[in-house]
Protein backbone atom coordinates (compact mmCIF):
# COMPACT_ATOMS: atom_id res chain seq x y z
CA UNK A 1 0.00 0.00 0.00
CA UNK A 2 1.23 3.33 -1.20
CA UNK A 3 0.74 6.82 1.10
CA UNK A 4 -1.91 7.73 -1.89
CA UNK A 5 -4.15 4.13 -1.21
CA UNK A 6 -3.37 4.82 2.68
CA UNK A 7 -4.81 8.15 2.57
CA UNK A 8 -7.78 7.25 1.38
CA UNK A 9 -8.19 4.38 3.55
CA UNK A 10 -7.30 6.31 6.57
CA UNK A 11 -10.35 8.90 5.77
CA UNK A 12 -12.48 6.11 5.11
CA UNK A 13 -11.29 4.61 8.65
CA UNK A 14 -11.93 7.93 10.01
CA UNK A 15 -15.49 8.02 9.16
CA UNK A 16 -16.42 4.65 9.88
CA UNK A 17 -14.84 5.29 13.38
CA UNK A 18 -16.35 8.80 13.83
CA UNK A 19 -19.91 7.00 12.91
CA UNK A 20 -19.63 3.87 14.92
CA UNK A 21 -18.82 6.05 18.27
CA UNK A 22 -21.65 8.55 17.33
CA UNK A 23 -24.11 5.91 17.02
CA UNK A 24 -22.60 3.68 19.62
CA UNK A 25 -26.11 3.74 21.37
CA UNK A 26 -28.47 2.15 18.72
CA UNK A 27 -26.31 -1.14 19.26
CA UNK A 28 -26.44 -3.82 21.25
CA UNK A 29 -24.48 -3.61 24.02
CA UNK A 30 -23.59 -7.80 24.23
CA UNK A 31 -23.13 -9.59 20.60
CA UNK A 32 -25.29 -12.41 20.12
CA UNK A 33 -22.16 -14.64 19.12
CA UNK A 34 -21.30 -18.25 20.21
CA UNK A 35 -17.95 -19.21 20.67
CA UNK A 36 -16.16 -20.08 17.70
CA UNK A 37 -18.24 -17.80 15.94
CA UNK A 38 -15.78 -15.82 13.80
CA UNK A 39 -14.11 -18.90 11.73
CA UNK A 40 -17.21 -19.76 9.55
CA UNK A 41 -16.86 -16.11 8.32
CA UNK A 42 -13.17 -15.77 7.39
CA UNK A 43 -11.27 -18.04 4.61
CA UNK A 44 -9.37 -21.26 6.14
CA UNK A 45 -6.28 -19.67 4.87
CA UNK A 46 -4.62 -16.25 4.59
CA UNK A 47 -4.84 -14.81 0.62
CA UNK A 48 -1.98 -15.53 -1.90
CA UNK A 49 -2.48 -12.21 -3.40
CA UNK A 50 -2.92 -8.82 -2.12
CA UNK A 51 -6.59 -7.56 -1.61
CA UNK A 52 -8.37 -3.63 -1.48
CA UNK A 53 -8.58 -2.04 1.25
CA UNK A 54 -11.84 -1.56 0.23
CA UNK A 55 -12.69 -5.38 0.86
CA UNK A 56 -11.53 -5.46 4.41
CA UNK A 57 -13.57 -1.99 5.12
CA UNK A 58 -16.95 -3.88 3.02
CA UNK A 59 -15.83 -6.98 6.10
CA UNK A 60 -15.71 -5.14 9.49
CA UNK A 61 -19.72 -5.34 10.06
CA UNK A 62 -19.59 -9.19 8.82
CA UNK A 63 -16.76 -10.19 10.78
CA UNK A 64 -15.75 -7.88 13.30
CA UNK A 65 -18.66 -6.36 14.74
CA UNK A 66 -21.53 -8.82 15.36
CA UNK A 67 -18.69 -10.18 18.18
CA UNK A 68 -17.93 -6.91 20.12
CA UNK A 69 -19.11 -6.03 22.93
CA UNK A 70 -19.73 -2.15 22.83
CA UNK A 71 -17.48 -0.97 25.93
CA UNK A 72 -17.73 2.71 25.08
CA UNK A 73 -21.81 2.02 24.82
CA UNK A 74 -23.70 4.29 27.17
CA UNK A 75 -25.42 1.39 28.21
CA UNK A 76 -22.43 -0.74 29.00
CA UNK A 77 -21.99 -0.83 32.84
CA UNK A 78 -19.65 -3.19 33.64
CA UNK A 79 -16.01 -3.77 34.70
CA UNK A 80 -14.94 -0.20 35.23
CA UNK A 81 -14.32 2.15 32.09
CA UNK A 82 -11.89 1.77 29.74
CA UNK A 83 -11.05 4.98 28.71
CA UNK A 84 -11.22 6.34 24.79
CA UNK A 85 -11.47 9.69 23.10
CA UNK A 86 -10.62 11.60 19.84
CA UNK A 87 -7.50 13.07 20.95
CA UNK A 88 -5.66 9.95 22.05
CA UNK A 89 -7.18 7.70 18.78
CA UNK A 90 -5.07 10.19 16.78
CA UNK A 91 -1.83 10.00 18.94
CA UNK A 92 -2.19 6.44 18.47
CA UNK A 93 -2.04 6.68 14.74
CA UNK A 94 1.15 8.97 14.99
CA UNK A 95 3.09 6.52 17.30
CA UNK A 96 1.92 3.88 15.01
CA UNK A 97 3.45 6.02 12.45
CA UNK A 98 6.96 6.80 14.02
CA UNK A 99 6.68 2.75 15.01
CA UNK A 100 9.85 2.99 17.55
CA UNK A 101 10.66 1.27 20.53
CA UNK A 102 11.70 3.71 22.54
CA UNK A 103 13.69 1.38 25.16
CA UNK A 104 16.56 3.24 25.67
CA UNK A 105 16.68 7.26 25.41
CA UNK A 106 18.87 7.18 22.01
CA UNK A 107 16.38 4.68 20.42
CA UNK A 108 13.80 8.03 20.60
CA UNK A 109 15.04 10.61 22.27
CA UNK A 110 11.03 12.17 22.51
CA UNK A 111 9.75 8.91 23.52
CA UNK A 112 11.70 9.54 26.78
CA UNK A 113 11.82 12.86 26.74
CA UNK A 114 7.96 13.54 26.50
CA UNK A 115 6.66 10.39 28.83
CA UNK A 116 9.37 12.28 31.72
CA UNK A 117 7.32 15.60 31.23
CA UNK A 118 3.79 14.20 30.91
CA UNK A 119 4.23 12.20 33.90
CA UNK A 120 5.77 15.50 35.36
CA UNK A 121 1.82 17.44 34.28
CA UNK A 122 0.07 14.56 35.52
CA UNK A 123 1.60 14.14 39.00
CA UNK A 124 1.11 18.05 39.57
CA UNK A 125 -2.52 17.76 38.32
CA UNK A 126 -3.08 14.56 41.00
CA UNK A 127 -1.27 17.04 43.23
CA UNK A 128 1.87 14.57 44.39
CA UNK A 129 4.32 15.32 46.43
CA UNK A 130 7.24 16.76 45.01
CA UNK A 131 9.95 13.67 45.58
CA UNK A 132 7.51 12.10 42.98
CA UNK A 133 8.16 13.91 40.29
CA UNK A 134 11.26 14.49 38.18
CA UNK A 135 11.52 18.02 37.74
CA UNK A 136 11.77 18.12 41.83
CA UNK A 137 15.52 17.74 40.68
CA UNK A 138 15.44 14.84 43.29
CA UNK A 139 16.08 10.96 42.30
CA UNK A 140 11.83 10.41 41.91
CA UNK A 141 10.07 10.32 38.52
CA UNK A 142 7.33 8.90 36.85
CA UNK A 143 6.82 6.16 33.86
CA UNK A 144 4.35 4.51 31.51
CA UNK A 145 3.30 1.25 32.62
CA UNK A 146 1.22 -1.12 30.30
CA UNK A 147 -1.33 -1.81 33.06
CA UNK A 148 -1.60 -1.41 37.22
CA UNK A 149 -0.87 -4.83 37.14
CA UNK A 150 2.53 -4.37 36.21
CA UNK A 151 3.24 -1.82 38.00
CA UNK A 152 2.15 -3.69 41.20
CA UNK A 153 4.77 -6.58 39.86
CA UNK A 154 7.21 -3.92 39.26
CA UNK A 155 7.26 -2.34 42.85
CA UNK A 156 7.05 -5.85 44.34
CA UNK A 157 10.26 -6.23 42.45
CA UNK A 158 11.78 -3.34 43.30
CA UNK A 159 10.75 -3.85 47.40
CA UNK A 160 12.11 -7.41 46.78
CA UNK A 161 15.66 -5.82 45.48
CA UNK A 162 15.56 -3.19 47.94
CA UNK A 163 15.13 -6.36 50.84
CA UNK A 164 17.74 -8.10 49.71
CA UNK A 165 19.94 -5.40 50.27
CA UNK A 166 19.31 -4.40 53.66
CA UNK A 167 19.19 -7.59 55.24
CA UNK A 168 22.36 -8.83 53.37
CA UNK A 169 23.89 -5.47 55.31
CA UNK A 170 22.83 -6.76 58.64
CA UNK A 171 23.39 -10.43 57.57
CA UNK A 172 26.51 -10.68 55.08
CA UNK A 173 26.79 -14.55 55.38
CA UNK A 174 22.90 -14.99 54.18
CA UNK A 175 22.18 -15.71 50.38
CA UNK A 176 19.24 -14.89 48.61
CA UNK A 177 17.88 -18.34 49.02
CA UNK A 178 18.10 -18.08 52.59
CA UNK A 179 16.17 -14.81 52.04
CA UNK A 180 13.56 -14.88 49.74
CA UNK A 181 11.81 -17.51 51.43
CA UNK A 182 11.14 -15.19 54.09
CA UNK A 183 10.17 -12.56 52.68
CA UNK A 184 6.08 -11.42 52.97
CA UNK A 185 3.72 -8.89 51.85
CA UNK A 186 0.27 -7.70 52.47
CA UNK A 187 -2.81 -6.36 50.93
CA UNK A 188 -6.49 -6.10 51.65
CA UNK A 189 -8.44 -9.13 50.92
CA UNK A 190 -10.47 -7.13 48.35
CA UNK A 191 -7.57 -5.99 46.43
CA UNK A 192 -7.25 -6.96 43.01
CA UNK A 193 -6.35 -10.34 42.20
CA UNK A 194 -3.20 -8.63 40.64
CA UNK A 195 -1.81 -8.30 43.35
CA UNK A 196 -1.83 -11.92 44.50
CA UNK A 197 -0.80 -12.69 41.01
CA UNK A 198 2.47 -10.38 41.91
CA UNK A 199 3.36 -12.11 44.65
CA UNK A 200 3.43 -15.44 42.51
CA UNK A 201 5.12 -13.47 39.52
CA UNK A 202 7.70 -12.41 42.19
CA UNK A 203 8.65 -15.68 43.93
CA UNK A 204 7.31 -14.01 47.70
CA UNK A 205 4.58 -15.03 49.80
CA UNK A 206 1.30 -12.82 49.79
CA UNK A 207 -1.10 -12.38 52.39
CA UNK A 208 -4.49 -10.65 51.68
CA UNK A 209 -6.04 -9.17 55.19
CA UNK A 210 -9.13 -9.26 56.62
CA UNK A 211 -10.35 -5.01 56.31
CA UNK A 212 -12.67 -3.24 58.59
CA UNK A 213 -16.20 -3.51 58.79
CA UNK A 214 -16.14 -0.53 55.89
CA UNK A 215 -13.89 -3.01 53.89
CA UNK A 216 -10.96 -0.32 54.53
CA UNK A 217 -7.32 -1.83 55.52
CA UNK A 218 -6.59 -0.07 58.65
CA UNK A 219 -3.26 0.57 60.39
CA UNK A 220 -3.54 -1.87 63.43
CA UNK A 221 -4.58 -4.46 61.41
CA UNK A 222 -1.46 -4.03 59.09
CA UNK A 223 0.63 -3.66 62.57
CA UNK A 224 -0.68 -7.12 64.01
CA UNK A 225 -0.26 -9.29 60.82
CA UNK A 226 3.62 -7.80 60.62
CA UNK A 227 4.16 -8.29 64.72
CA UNK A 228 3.03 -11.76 64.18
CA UNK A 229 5.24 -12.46 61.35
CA UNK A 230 8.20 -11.10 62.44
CA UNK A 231 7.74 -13.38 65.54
CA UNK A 232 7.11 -16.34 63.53
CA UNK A 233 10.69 -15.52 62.04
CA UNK A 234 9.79 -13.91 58.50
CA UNK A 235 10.59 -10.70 57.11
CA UNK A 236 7.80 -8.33 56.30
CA UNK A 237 9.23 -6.15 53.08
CA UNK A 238 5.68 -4.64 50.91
CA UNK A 239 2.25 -3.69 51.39
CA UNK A 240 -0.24 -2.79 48.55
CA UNK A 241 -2.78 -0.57 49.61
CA UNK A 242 -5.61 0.21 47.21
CA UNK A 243 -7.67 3.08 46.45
CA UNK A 244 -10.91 2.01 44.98
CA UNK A 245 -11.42 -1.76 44.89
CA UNK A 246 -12.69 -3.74 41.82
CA UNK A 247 -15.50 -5.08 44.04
CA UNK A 248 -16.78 -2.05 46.00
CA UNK A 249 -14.65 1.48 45.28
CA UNK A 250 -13.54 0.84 48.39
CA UNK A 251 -10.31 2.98 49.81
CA UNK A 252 -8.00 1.69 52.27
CA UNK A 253 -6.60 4.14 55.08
CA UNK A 254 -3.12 5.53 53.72
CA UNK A 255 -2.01 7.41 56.57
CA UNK A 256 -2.69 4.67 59.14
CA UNK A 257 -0.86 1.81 56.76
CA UNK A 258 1.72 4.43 55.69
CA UNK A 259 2.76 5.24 59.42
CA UNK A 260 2.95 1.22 59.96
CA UNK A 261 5.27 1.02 56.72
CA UNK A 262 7.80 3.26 57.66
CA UNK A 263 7.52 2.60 61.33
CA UNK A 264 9.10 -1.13 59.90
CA UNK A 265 10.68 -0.15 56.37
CA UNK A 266 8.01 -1.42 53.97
CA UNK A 267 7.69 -0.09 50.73
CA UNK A 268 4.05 0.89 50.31
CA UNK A 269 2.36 0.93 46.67
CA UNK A 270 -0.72 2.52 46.10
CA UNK A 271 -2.82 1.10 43.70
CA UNK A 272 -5.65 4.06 42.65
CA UNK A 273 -6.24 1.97 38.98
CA UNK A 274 -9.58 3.34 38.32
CA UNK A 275 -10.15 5.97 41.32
CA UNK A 276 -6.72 7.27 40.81
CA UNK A 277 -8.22 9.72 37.67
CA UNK A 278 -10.90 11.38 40.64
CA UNK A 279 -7.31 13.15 41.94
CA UNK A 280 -7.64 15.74 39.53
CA UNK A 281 -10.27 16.88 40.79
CA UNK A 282 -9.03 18.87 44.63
CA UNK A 283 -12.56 17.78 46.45
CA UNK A 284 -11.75 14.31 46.56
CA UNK A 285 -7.71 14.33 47.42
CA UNK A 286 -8.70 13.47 51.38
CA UNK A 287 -8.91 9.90 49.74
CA UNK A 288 -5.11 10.37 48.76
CA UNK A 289 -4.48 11.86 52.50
CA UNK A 290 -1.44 10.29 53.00
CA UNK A 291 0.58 9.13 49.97
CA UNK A 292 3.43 11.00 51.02
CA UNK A 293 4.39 7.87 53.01
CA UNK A 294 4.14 5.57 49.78
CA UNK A 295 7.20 4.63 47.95
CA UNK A 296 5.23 4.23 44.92
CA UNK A 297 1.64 5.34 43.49
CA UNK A 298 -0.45 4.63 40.28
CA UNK A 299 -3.45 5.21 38.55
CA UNK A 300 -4.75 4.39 34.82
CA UNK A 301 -5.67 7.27 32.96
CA UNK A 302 -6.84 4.28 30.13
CA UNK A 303 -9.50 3.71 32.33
CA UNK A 304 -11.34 6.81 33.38
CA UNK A 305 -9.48 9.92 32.07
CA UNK A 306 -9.68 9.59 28.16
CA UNK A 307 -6.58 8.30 26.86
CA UNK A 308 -6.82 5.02 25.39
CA UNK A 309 -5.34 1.83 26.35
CA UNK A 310 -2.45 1.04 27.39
CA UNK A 311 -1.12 4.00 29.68
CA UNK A 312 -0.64 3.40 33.06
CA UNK A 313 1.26 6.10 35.14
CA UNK A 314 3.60 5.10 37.82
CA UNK A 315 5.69 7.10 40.39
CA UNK A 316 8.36 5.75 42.14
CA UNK A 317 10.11 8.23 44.97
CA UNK A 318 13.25 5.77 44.79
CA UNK A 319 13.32 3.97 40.94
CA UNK A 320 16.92 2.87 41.52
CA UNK A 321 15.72 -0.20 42.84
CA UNK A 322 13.57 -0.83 40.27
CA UNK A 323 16.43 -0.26 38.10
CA UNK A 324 18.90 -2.36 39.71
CA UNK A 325 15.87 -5.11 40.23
CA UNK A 326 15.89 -5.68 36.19
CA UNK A 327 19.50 -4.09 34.98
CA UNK A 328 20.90 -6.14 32.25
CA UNK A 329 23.03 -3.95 30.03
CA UNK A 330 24.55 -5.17 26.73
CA UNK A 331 26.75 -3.62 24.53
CA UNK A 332 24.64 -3.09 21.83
CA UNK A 333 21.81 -1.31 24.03
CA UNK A 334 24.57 1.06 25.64
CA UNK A 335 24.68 5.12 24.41
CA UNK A 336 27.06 8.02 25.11
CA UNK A 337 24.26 9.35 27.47
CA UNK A 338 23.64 7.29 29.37
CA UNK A 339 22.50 8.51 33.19
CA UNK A 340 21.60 11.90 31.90
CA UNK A 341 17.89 10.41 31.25
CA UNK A 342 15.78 7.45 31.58
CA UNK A 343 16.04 4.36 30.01
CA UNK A 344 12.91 2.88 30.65
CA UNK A 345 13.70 -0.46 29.81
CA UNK A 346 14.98 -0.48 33.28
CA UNK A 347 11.76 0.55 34.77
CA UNK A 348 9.49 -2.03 33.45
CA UNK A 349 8.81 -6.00 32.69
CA UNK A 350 9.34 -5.66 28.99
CA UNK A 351 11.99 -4.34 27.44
CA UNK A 352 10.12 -2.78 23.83
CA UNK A 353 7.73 0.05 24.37
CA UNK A 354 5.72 1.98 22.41
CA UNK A 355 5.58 6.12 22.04
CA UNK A 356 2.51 5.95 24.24
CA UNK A 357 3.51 9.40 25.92
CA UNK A 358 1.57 11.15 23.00
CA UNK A 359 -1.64 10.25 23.93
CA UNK A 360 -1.39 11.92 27.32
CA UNK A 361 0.18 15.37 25.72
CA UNK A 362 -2.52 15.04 22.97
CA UNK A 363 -5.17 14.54 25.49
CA UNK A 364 -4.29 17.18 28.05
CA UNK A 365 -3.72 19.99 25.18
CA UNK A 366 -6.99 19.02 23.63
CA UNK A 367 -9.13 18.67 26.43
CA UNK A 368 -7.32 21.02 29.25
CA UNK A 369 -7.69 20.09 32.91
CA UNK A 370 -10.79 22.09 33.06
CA UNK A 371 -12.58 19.69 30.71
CA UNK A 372 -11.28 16.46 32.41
CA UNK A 373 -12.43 17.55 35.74
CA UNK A 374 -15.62 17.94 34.15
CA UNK A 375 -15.79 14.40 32.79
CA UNK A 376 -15.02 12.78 36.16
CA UNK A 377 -17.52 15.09 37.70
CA UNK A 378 -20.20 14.09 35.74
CA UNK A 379 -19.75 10.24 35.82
CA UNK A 380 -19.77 10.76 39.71
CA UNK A 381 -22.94 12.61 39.31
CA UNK A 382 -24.42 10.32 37.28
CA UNK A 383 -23.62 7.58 39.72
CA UNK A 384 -25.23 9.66 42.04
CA UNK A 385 -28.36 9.92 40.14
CA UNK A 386 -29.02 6.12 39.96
CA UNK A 387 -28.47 5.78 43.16
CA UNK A 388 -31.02 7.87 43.79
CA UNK A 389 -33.10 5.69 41.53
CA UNK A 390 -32.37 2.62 43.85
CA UNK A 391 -33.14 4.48 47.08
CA UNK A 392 -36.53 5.47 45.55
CA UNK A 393 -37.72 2.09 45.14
CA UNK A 394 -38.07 0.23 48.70
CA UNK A 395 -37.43 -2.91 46.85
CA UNK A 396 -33.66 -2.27 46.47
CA UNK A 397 -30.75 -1.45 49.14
CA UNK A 398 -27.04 -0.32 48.03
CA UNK A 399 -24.27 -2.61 48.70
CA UNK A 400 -21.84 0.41 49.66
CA UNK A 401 -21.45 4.08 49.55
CA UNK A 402 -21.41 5.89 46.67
CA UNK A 403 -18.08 7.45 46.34
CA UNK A 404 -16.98 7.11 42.90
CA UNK A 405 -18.87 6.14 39.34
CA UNK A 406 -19.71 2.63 40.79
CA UNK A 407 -23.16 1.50 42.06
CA UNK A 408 -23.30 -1.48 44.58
CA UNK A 409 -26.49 -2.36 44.81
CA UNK A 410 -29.23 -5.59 45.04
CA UNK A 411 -32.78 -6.65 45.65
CA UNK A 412 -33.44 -6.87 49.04
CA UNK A 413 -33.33 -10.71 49.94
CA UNK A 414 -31.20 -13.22 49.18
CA UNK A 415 -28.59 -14.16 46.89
CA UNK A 416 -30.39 -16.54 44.69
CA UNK A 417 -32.88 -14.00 44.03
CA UNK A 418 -29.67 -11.12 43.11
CA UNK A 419 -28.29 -13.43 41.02
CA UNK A 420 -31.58 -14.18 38.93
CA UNK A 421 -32.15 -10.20 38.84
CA UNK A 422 -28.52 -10.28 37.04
CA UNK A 423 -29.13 -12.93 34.52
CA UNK A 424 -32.91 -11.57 33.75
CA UNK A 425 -31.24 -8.00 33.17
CA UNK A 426 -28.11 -9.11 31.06
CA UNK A 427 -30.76 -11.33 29.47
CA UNK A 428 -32.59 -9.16 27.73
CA UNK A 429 -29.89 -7.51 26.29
CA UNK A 430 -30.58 -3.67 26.65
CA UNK A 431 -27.76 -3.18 29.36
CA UNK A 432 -24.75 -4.64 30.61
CA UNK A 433 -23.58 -5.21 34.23
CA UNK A 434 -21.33 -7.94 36.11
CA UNK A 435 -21.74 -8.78 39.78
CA UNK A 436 -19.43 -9.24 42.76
CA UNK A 437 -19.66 -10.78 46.19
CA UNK A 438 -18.52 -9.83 49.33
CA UNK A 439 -18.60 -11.61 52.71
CA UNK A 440 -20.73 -13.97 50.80
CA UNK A 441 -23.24 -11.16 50.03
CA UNK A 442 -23.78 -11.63 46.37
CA UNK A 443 -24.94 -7.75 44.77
CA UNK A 444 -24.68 -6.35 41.20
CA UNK A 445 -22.16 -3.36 40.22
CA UNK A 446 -23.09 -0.30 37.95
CA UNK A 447 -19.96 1.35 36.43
CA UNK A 448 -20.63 4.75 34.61
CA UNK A 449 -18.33 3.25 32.02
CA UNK A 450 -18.67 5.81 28.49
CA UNK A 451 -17.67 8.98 28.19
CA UNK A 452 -21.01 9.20 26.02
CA UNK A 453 -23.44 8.24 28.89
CA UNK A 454 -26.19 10.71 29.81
CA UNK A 455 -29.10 11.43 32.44
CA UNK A 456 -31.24 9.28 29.92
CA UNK A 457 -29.25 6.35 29.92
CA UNK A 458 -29.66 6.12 33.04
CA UNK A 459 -32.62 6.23 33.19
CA UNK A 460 -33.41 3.75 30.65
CA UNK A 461 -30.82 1.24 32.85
CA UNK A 462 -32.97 1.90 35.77
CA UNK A 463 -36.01 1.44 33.59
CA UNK A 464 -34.16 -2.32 32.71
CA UNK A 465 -33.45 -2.79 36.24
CA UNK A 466 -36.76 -2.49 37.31
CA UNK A 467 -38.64 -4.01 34.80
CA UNK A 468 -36.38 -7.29 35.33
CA UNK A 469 -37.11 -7.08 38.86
CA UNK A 470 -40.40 -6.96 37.77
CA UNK A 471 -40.30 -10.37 36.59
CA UNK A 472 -38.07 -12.07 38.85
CA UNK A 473 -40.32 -11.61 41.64
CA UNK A 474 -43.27 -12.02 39.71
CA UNK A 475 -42.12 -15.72 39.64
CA UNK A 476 -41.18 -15.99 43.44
């Protein structure tokens, strides 16, 4: 394909995109599809010869579509977002364009250079501390993870690393096998199952703890689960505490578990995945009270602040351990500037990365802080409407507080009778949601999930809602 056949593919792109999102609304939220769907409609084989572009455009309906399920629908509830917009669909297309892997800071010197100052913007708009960020002039900084999940694996690692060397200080005749096995971290029990999966990943033992009765993570409870495992002879060394569960929205007490941490040198990482965009906005920062005491923080501004998948920002106050947790330096990725600026293959699991910096400049030029704040405001509002809606109706109870853009809520009764509400409403196809269970309390979860949602839609959810509780205790 020549730039003159490309062109006029990428406009045609362009419009099918620009239609698809502008209609997103008269689909159906859920395809209709079977597994194995998609084979029946595709040759057995790829073509021998080259095809129009104007085929594969006449095949996206056929093939691609009737198996989506419309995330960015205004009727898609589930999960939390995953966040899209103009702006960062056309950064994407220019990294795809400049196509480098921007591992080292010669390979691209803007790929560093930019991702350093955007994370620079971003921390200032969360309002971090100043050891954060990297124009403090201090050893702190900020990167571009592919997902919170790595970035919990990454601090693990870099806690693990950072261990090693302070009890090999006190203890020069131990090895790292004597170590390792020792070594233990913590989380609340409703932390995402990433975080378990880290402590697999990393080779450490895990334990999730039991929270409060508001499913928080609390200081003393932190303090006894370390006491008792420092008895028991192992050596506590990283705590995960999250803002805004998967389950509830639920957010752990930073200052208590941050005072704990350093009371016993733990590195705390905050996980704020989803909840972590709600920073920008200064009225709801007493949920961050705290993070001064973290060694390292992140949020995903792919889920709830516009900028398309993948771009997760990470802060690390200390990121030579991180470094010195995955250095491996050959020749042939070496430079003559080295130490003057980031190589990020140092700060991550992988060592390729893409130019994913532009769709956080192109997103905070295009929209301004102003118009972000906005967004988060109104999903939280919205949130706030429904649950309104459930309060109204003496047949429903919420689950949890309303803090965020989730909705925990379920018929009161049982959990038989929640779970039939769930598969009448996803049933019937209108609207999408996905349940969760806590303390063997089994309730259903509305996300404000597209950026495209409005008063009506939720409305017309509640409308679903009600009309499928209708008919699930019409037959009980």
């Amino acid at each position: 394909m020549e730039a003159k056949e490309f062109k006029e593919f990428a406009k045609a792109m362009t419009d099918y995109v620009a239609d698809y999102l502008e209609n997103i609304r008269d689909r159906p939220v859920v395809p209709s599809v079977q597994p194995g769907y998609l084979r029946p409609l595709v040759p057995e084989q790829a073509p021998e010869k080259a095809e129009p572009w104007t085929a594969v455009m006449a095949d996206i309906e056929r093939v691609v579509m009737s198996g989506v399920t419309h995330w960015h629908s205004p009727r898609f509830h589930a999960y939390f977002p995953t966040a899209q917009s103009y702006p960062a669909i056309v950064a994407d297309m220019l990294s795809g364009a400049i196509a480098c892997i921007g591992f080292t800071w010669i390979a691209s010197p803007a790929c560093t250079e930019l991702e350093v100052v955007m994370l620079d913007w971003l921390g200032q708009m969360l309002g971090l501390p100043e050891e954060f960020l990297s124009r403090s002039g201090g050893e702190g900084g900020g990167v571009i993870q592919g997902t919170a999940s790595e970035a919990t694996l990454v601090a693990l690692l870099g806690a693990k690393t950072r261990m090693l060397h302070r009890v090999k200080e006190q203890h020069p005749e131990w090895t790292d096998n004597d170590i390792i096995p020792k070594l233990v971290g913590y989380c609340n029990k409703q932390a995402h199952s990433s975080v378990e999966r880290a402590g697999l990943l990393g080779g450490v033992q895990l334990r999730t703890l039991k929270p409060d009765n508001k499913r928080r993570l609390r200081g003393d409870i932190l303090k006894e689960a370390i006491e008792k495992d420092i008895a028991d002879g192992l050596i506590p060394f990283y705590v995960v505490a999250t803002l805004g569960t998967t389950s509830s929205c639920t957010f752990d007490d930073l200052e208590e578990l941050g005072d704990v941490c350093n009371e016993h040198g733990l590195w705390m990482h905050v996980d704020a995945a989803y909840a972590g965009s709600s920073f920008i906005c200064p009225e709801y920062r007493y949920l961050m009270k705290g993070i001064e005491k973290a060694e390292s923080f992140n949020f995903n501004p792919h889920k709830w602040m516009l900028v398309n998948f993948d771009c997760s920002a990470m802060w690390l106050k200390q990121p030579r351990w991180i470094i010195d947790a995955f250095n491996v330096d050959p020749l042939y990725l070496k430079h003559d500037h080295q130490g003057s600026a980031p190589d990020y293959r140092h700060w991550q699991i992988p060592l390729g990365r893409r130019f994913r910096a532009l769709k956080l400049w192109f997103v905070l030029r295009l929209y301004g802080i102003e118009n972000l704040q906005k967004h988060i405001r109104n999903h939280i509002a919205l949130a706030h409407l429904f649950e309104k809606l459930c309060l109204s109706d003496d047949r429903f109870e919420l689950f949890e507080e309303v803090t965020m853009g989730l909705v925990c809520f379920r018929l009161k009764g049982d959990n038989e009778i929640n779970e039939a509400l769930l598969r009448r409403i996803n049933g019937r196809g209108k609207i999408h949601l996905v349940p969760s269970k806590i303390d063997d309390v089994y309730f259903l979860r509305l996300a404000i999930c597209s950026r495209f949602t409005e008063e009506k839609d939720i409305h017309f959810s509640w409308e679903e809602v009600k009309a499928s509780a209708d008919e699930v205790l019409a037959k009980n």
